[in-house]
C-alpha atoms as a PDB file:
ATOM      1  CA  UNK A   1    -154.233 -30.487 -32.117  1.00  0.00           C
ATOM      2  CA  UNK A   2    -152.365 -30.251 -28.586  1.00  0.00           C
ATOM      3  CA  UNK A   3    -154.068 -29.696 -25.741  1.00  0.00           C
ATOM      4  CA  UNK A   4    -153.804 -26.851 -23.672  1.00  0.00           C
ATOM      5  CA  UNK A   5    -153.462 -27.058 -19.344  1.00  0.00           C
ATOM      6  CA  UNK A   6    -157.186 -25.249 -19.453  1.00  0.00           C
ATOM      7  CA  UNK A   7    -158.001 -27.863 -21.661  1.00  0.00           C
ATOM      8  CA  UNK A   8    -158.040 -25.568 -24.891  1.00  0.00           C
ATOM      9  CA  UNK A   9    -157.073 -26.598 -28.220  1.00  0.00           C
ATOM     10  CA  UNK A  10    -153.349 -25.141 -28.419  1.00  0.00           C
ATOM     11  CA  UNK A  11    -152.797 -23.593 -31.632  1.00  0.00           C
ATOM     12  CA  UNK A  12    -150.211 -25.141 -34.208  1.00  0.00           C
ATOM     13  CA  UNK A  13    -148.128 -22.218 -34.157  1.00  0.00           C
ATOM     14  CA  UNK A  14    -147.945 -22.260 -29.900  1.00  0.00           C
ATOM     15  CA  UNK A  15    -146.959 -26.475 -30.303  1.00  0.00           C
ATOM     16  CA  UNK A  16    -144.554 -25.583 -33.463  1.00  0.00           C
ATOM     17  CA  UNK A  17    -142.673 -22.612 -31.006  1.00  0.00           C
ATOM     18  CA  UNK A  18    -142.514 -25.364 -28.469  1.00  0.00           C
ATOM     19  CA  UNK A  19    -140.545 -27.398 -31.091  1.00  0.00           C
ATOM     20  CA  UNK A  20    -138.243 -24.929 -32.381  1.00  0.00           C
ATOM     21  CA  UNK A  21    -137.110 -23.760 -28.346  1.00  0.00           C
ATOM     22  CA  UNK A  22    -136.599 -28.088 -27.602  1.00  0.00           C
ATOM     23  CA  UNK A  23    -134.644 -28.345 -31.069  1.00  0.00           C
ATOM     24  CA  UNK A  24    -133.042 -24.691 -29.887  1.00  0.00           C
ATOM     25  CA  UNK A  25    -131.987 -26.079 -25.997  1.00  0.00           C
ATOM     26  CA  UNK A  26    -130.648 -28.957 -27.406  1.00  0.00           C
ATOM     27  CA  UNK A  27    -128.545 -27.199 -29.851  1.00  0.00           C
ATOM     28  CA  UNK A  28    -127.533 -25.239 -27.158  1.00  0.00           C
ATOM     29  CA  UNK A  29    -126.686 -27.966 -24.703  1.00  0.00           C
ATOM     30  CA  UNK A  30    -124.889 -30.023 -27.342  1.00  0.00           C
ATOM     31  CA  UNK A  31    -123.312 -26.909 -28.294  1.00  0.00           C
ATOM     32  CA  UNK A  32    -121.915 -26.086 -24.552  1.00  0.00           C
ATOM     33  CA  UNK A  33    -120.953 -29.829 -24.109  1.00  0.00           C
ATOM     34  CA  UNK A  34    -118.835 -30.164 -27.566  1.00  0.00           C
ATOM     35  CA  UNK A  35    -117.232 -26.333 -26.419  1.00  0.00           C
ATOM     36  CA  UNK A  36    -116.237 -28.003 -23.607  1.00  0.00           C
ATOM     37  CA  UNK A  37    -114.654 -30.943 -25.088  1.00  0.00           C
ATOM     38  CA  UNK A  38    -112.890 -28.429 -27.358  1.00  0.00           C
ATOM     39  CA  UNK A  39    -111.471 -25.997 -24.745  1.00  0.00           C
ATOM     40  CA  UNK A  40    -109.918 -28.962 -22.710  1.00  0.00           C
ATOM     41  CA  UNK A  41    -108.843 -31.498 -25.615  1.00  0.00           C
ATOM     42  CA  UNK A  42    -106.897 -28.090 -26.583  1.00  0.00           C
ATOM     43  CA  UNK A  43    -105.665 -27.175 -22.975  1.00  0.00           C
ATOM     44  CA  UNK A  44    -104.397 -30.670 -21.848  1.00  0.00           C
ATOM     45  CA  UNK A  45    -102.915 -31.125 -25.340  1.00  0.00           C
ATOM     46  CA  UNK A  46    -100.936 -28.071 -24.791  1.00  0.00           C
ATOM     47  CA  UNK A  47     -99.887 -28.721 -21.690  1.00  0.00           C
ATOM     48  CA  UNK A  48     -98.867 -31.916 -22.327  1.00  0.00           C
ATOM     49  CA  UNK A  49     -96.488 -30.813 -24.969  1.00  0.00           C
ATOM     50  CA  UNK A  50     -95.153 -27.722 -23.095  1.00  0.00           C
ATOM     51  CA  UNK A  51     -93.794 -30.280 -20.383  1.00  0.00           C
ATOM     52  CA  UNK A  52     -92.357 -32.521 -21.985  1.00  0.00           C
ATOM     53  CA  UNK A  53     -90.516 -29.755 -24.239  1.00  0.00           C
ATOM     54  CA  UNK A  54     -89.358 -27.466 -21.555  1.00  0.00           C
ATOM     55  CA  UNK A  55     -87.538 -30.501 -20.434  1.00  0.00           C
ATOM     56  CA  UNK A  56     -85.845 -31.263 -24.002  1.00  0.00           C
ATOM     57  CA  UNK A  57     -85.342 -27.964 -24.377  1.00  0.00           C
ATOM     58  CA  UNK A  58     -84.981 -25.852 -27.708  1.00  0.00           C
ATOM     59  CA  UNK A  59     -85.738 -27.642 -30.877  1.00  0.00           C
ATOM     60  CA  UNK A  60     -84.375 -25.158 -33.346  1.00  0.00           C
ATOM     61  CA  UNK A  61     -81.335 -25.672 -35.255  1.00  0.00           C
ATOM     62  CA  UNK A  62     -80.863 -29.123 -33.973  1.00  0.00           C
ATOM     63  CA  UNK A  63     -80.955 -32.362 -36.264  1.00  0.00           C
ATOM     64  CA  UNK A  64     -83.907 -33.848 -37.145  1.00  0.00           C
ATOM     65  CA  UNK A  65     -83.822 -36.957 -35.197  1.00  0.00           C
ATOM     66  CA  UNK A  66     -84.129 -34.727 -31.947  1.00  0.00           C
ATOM     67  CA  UNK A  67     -87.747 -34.097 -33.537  1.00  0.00           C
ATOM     68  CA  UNK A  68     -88.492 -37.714 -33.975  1.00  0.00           C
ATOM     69  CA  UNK A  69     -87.143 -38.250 -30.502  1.00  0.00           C
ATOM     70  CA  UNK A  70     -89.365 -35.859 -28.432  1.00  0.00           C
ATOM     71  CA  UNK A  71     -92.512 -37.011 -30.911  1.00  0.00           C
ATOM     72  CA  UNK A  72     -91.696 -40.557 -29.710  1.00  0.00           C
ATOM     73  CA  UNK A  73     -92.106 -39.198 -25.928  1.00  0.00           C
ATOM     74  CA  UNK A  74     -95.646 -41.009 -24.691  1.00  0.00           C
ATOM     75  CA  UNK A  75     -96.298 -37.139 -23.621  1.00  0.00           C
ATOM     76  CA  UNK A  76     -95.974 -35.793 -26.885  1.00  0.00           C
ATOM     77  CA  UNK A  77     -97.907 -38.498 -28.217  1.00  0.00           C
ATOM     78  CA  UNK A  78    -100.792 -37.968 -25.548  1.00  0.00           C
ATOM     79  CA  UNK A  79    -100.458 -34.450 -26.333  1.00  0.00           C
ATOM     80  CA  UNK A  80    -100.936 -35.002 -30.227  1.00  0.00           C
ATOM     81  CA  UNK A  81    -103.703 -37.403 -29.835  1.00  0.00           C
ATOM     82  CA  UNK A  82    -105.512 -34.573 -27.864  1.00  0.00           C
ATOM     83  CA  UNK A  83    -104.688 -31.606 -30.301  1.00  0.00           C
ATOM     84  CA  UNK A  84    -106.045 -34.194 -33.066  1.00  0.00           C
ATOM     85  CA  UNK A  85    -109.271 -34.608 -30.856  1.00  0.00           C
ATOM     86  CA  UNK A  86    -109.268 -30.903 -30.337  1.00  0.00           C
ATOM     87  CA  UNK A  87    -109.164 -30.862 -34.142  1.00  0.00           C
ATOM     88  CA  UNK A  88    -111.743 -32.852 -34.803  1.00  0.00           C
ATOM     89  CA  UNK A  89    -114.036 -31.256 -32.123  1.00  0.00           C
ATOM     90  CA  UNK A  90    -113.436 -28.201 -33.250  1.00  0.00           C
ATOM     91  CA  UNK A  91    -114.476 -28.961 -36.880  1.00  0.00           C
ATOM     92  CA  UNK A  92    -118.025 -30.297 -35.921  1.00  0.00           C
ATOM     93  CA  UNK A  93    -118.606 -27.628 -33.747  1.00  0.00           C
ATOM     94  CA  UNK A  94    -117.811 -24.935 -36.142  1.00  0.00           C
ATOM     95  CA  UNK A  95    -120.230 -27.027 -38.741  1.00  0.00           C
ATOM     96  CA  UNK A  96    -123.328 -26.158 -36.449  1.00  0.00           C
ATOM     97  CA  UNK A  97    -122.432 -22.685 -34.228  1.00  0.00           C
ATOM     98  CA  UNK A  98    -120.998 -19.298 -35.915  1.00  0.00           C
ATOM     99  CA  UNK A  99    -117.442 -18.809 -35.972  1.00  0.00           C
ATOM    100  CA  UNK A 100    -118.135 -15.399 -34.558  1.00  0.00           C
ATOM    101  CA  UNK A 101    -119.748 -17.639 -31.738  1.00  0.00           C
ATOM    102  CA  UNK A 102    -117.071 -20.422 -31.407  1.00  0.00           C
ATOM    103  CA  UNK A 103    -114.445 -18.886 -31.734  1.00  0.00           C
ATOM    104  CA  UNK A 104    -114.714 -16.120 -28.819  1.00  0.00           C
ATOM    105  CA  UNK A 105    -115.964 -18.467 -26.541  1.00  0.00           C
ATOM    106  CA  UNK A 106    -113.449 -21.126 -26.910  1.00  0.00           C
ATOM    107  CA  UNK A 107    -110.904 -18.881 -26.212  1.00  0.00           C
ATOM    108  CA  UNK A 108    -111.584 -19.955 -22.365  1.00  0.00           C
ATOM    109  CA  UNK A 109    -108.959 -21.830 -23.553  1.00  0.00           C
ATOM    110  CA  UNK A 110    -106.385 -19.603 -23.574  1.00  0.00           C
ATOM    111  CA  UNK A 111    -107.252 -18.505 -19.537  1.00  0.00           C
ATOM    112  CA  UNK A 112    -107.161 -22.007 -18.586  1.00  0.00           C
ATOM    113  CA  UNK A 113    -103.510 -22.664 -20.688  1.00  0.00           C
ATOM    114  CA  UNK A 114    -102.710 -19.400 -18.701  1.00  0.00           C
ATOM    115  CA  UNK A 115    -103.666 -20.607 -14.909  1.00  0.00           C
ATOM    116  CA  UNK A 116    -101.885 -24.273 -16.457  1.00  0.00           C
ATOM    117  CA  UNK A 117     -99.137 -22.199 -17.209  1.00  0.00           C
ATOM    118  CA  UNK A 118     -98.723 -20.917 -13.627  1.00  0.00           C
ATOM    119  CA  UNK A 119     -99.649 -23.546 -11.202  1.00  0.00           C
ATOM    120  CA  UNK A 120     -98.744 -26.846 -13.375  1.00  0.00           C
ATOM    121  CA  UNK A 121     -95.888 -25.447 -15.164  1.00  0.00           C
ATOM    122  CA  UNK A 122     -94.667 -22.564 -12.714  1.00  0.00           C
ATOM    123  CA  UNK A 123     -94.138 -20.473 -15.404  1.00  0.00           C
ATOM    124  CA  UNK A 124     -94.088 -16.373 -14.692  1.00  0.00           C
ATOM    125  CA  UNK A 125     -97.361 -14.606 -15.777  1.00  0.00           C
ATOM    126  CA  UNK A 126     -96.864 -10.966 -15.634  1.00  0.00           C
ATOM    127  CA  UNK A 127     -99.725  -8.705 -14.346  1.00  0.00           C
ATOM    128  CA  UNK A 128    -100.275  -7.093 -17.949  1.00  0.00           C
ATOM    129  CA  UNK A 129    -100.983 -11.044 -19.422  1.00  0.00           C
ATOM    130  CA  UNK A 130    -103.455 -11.217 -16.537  1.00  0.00           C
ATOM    131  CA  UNK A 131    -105.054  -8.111 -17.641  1.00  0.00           C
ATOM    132  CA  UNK A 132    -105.220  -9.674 -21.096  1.00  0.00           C
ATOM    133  CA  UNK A 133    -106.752 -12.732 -19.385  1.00  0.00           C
ATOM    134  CA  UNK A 134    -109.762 -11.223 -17.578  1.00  0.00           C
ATOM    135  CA  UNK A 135    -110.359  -9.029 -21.089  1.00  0.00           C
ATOM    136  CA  UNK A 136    -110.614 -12.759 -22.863  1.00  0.00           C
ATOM    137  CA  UNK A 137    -113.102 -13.569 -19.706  1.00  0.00           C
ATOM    138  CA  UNK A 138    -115.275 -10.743 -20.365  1.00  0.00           C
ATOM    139  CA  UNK A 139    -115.367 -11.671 -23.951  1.00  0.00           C
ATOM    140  CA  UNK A 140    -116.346 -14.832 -23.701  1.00  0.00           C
ATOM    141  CA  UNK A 141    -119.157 -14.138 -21.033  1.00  0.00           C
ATOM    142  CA  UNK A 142    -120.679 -11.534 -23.270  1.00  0.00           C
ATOM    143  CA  UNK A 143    -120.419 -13.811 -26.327  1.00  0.00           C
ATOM    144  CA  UNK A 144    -121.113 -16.804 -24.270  1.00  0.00           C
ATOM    145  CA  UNK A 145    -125.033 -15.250 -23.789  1.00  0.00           C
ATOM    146  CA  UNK A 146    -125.717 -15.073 -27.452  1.00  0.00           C
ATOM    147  CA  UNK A 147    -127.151 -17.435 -29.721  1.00  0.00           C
ATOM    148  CA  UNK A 148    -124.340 -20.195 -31.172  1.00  0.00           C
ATOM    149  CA  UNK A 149    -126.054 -19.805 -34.516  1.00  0.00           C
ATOM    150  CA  UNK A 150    -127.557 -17.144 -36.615  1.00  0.00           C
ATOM    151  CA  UNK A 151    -129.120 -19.791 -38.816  1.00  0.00           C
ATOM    152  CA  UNK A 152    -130.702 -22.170 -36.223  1.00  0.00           C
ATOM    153  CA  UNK A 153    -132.662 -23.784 -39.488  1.00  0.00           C
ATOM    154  CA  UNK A 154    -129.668 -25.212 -41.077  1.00  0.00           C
ATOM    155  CA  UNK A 155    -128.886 -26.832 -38.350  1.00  0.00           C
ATOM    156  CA  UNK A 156    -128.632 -30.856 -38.898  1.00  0.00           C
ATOM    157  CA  UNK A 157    -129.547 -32.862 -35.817  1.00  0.00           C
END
């Protein structure tokens, strides 16, 4: 049995809560890393693509080689690659953390494609989007302090 600082013999229950909070902060730190991953493989994708089709322009009711042309773009191509990553990402996160966890606190996302919007793209964001914005940034701090799992046991290391 594990020793306690007094020199004590810890109980098994006292060294099995140690466990389960190490198993617990590294769920959570692998959680916050892949979250990150997510949020920018999704924001630089995006971007990428919004530049490169602002500057083709409107895709609608034009042939289909127009499509294949902008795809062909290295831009568009990064920007795929990324959403695919994002993708991918995404998926094994959601395989260990809630949706009703991943999902709101992802959406960080959508405040950086937002600030990317204005600064990198010089795009017009009206004061009611950045109302919208800092509601998203309250909902993903108050989300952000719960637990990314309600079912920490099924959780596959």
């Amino acid at each position: 049995m594990p020793v306690t600082e007094s020199g004590s013999v810890a109980s098994a229950e006292t060294s099995s809560g140690r466990a389960d909070t190490s198993v617990r902060a590294r769920l959570l730190l692998k959680t916050r890393i892949l979250t990150v991953i997510v949020v920018l493989t999704q924001v630089v994708g995006d971007y990428f693509l919004s530049r490169v089709l602002h500057q083709v322009g409107s895709l609608v009711g034009r042939p289909a080689t127009a499509f294949i042309l902008a795809f062909l773009n290295p831009w568009v191509a990064v920007g795929v690659a990324l959403l695919i990553l994002w993708l991918f990402s995404h998926m094994v996160l959601l395989s260990w953390a809630d949706l009703s966890y991943v999902l709101p606190v992802t959406s960080i996302g959508y405040v950086l494609i937002a600030l990317t919007g204005r600064f990198f793209l010089h795009e017009s964001v009206s004061m009611l989007r950045w109302c919208g914005v800092l509601l998203i940034v309250a909902g993903v701090i108050v989300v952000g302090r719960t637990a990314p799992s309600s079912h920490p046991q099924e959780v596959h290391e």
